[in-house]
C-alpha atoms as a PDB file:
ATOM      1  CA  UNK A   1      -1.101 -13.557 -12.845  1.00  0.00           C
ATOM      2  CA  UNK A   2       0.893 -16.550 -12.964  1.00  0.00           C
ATOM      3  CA  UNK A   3       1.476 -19.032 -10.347  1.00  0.00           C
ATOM      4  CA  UNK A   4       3.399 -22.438  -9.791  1.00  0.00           C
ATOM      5  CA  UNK A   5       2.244 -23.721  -6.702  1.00  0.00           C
ATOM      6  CA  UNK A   6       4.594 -26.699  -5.175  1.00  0.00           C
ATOM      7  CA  UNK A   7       3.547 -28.639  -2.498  1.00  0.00           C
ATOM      8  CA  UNK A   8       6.637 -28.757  -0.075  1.00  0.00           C
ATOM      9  CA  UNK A   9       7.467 -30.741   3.475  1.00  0.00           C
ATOM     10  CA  UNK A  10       9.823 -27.632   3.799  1.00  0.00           C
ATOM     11  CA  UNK A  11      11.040 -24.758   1.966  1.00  0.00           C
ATOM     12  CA  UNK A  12      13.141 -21.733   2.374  1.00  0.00           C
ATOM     13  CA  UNK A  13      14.248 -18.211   0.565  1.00  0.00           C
ATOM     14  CA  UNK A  14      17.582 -17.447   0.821  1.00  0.00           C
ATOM     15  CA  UNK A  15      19.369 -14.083   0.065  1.00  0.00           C
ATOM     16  CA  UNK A  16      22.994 -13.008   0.451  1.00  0.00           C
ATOM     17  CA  UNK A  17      23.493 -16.433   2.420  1.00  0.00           C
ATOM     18  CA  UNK A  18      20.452 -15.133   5.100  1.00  0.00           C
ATOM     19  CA  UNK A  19      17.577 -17.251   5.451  1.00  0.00           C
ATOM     20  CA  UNK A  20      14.680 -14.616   5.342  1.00  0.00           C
ATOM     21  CA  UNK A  21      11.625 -17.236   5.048  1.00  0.00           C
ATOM     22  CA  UNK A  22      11.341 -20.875   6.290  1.00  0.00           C
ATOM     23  CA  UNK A  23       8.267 -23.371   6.069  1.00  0.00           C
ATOM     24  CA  UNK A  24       7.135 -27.131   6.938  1.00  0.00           C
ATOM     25  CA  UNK A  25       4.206 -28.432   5.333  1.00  0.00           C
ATOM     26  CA  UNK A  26       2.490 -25.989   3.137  1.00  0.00           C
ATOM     27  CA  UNK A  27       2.901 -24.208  -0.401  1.00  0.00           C
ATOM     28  CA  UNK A  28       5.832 -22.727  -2.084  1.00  0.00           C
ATOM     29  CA  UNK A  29       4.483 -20.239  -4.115  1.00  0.00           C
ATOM     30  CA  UNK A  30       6.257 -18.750  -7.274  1.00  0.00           C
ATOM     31  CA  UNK A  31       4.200 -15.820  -8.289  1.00  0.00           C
ATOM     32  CA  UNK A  32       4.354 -14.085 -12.131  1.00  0.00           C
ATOM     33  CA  UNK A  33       2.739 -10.468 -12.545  1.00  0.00           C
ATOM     34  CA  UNK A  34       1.976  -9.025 -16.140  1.00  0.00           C
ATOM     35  CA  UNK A  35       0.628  -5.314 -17.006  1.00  0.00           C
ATOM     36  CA  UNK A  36      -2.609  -6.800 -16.893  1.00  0.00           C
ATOM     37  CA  UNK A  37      -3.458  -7.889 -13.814  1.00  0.00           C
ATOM     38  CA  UNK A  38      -5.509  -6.067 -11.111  1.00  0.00           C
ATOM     39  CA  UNK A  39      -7.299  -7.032  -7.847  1.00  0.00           C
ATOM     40  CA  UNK A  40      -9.572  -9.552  -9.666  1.00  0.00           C
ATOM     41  CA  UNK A  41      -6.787 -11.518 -10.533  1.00  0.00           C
ATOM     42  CA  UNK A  42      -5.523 -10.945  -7.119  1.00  0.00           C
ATOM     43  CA  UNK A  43      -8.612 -11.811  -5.041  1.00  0.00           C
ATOM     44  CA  UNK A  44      -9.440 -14.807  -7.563  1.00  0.00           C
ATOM     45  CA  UNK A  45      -5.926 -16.477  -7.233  1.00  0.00           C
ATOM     46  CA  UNK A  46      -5.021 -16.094  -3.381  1.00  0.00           C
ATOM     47  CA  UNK A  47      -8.682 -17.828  -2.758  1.00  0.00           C
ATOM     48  CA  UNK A  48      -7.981 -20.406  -5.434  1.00  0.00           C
ATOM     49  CA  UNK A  49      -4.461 -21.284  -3.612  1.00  0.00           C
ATOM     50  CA  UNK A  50      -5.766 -21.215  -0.254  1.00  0.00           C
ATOM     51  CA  UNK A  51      -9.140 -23.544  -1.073  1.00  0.00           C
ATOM     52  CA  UNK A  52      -6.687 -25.710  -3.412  1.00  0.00           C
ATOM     53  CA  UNK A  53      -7.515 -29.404  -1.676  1.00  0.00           C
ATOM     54  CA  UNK A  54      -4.162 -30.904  -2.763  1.00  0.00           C
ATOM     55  CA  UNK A  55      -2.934 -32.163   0.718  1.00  0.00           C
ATOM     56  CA  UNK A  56      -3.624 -35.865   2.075  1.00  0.00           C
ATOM     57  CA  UNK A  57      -6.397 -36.908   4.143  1.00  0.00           C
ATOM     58  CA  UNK A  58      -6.529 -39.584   6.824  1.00  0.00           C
ATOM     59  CA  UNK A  59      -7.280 -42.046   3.744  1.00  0.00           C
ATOM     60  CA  UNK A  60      -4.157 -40.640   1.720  1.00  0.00           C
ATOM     61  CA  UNK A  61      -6.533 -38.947  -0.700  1.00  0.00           C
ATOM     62  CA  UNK A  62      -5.558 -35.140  -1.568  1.00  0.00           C
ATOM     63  CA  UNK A  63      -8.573 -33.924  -0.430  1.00  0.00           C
ATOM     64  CA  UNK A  64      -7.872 -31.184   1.809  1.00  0.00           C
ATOM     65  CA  UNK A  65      -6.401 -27.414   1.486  1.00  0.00           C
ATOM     66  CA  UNK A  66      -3.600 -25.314   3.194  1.00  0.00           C
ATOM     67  CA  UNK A  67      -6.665 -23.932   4.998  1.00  0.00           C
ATOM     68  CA  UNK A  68      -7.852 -26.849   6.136  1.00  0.00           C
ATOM     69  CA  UNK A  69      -4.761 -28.210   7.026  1.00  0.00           C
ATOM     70  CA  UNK A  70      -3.334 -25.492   8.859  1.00  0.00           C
ATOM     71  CA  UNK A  71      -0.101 -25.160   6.754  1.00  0.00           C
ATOM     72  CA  UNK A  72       2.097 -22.138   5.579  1.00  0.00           C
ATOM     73  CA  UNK A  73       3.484 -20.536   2.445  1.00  0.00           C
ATOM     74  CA  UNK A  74       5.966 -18.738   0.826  1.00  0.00           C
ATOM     75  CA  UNK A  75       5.419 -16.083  -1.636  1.00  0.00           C
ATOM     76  CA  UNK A  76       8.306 -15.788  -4.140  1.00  0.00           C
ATOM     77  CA  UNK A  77       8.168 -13.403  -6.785  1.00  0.00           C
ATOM     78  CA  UNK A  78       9.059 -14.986 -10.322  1.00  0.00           C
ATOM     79  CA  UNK A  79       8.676 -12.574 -13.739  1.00  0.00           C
ATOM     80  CA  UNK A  80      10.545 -15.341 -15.701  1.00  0.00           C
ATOM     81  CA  UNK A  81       6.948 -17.202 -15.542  1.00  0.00           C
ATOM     82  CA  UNK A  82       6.000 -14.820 -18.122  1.00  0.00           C
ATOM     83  CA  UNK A  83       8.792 -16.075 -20.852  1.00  0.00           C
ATOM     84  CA  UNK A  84       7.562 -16.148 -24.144  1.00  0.00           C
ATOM     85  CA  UNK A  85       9.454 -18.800 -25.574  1.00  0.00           C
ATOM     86  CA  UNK A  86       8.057 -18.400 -29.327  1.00  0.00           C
ATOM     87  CA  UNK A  87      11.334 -16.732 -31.635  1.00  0.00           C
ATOM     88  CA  UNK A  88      14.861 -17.916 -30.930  1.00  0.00           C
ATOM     89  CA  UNK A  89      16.230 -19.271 -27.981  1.00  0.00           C
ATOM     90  CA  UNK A  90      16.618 -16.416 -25.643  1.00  0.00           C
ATOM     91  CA  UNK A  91      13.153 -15.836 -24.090  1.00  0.00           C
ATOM     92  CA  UNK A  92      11.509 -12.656 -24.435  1.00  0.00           C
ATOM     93  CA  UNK A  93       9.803 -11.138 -20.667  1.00  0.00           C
ATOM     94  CA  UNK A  94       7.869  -8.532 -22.903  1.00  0.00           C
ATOM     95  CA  UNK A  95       4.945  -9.649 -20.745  1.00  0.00           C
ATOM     96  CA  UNK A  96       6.314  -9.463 -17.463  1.00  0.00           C
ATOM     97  CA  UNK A  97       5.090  -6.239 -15.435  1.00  0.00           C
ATOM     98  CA  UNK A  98       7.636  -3.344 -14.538  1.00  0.00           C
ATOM     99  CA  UNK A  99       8.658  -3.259 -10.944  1.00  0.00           C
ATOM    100  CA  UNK A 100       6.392   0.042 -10.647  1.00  0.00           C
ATOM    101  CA  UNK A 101       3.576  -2.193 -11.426  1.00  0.00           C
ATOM    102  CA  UNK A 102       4.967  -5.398 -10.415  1.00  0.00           C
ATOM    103  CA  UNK A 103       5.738  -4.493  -6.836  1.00  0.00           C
ATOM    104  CA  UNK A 104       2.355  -2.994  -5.680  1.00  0.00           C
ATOM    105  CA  UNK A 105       0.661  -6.615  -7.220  1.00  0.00           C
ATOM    106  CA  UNK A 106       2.582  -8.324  -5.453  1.00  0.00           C
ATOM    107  CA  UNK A 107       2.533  -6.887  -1.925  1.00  0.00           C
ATOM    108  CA  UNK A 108      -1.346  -6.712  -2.461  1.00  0.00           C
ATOM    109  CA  UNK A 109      -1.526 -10.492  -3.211  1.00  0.00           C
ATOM    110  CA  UNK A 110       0.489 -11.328  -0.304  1.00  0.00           C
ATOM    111  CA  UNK A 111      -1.859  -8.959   2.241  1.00  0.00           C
ATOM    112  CA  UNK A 112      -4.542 -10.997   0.482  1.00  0.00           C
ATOM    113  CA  UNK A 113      -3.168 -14.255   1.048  1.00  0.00           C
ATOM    114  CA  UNK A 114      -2.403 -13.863   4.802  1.00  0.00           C
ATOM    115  CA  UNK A 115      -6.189 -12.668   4.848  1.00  0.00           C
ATOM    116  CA  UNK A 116      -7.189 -15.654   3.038  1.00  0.00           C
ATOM    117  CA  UNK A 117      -5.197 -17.620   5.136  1.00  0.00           C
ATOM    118  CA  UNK A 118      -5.775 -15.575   8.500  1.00  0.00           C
ATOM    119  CA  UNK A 119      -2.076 -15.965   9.183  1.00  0.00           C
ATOM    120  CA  UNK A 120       1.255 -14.457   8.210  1.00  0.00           C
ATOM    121  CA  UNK A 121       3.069 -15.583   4.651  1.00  0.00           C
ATOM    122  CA  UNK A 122       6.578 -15.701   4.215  1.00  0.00           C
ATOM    123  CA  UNK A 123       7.946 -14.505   1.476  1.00  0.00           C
ATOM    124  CA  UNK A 124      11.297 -13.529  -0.737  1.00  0.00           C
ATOM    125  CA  UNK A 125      12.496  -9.927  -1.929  1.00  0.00           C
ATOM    126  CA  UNK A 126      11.078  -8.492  -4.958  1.00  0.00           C
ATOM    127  CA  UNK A 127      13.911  -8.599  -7.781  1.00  0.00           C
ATOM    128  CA  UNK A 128      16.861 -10.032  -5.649  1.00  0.00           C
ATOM    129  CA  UNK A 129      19.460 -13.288  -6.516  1.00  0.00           C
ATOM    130  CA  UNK A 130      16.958 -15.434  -4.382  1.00  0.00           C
ATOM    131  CA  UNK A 131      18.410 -19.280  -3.764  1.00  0.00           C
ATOM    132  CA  UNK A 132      14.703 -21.041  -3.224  1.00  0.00           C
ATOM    133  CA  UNK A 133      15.149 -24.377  -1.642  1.00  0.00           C
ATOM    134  CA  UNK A 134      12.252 -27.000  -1.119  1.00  0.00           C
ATOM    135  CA  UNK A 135      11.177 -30.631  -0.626  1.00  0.00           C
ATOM    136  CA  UNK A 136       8.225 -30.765  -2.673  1.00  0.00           C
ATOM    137  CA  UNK A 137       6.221 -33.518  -1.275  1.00  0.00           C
ATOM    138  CA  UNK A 138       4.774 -36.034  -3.471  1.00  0.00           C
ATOM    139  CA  UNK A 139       5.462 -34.284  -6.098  1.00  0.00           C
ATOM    140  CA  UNK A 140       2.893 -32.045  -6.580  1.00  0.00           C
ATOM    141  CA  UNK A 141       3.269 -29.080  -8.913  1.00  0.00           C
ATOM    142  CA  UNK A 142       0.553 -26.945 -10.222  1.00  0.00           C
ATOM    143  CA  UNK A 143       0.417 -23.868 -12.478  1.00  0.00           C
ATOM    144  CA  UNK A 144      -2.533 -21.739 -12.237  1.00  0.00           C
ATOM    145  CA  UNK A 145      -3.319 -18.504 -14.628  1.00  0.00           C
ATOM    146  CA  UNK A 146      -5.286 -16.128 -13.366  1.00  0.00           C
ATOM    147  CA  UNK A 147      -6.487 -15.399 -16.910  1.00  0.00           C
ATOM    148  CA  UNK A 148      -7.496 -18.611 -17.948  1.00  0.00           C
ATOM    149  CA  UNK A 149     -10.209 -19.639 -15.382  1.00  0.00           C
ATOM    150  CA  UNK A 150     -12.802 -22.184 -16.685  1.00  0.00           C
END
């Protein structure tokens, strides 16, 4: 499972021109699924995001987590995160899981975010024209693989 996790002042999902998630201060969460995952990689990366200290403390220092601060996320579901890049210039999603695979991952990771979180998570649609808008605040982008975790 791959992840790029933006930290965002706001950010919403958009589809068909109907706003169907909205957040202030949390994480934007782009989420790639491959064949291989399963509820390890699951468990391991919805803990990882929620414990994640890369929000500002009272001395400015990223030192606390969406838990900690009390923020919300968005769950957007993104195969192109599995690209492989290597022949030519049209990328290859070889790796990317099936929707029959895909979609079951990805409801489970949500349902184990908002347990993680103890709160609801917005999210997008699985395999719709989403238009993902955000203010990432600082910047602060990180990508996390599930499979590579030392």
């Amino acid at each position: 499972m791959r992840s790029v996790i933006q930290r965002v002042s706001k950010a919403s999902v958009t589809i068909n021109e109907i706003k169907v998630s909205e957040i202030n201060i949390g994480l934007l969460i782009l989420l790639g699924i491959e064949e291989a995952d399963d509820k390890m990689d699951i468990e391991w990366l919805a803990k990882k995001i929620a414990n994640l200290r890369i929000f500002n403390d009272e001395n400015g220092v990223m030192n606390k987590s969406l838990l900690e601060i009390n923020g919300d996320a968005i769950v957007v579901s993104q195969f192109t995160l599995h690209a492989s890049t290597k022949k030519g210039n049209r990328p290859s999603y070889i790796y990317a899981a099936k929707p029959e695979t895909a979609i079951p991952l990805y409801e489970q990771f949500i349902a184990e975010l908002e347990l993680q979180l103890n709160k609801k998570v917005g999210t997008g649609q699985f395999g719709a024209d989403m238009k993902v808008s955000l203010i990432n605040d600082g910047p602060v982008t990180i990508c996390i693989d599930s499979k590579i975790r030392e």
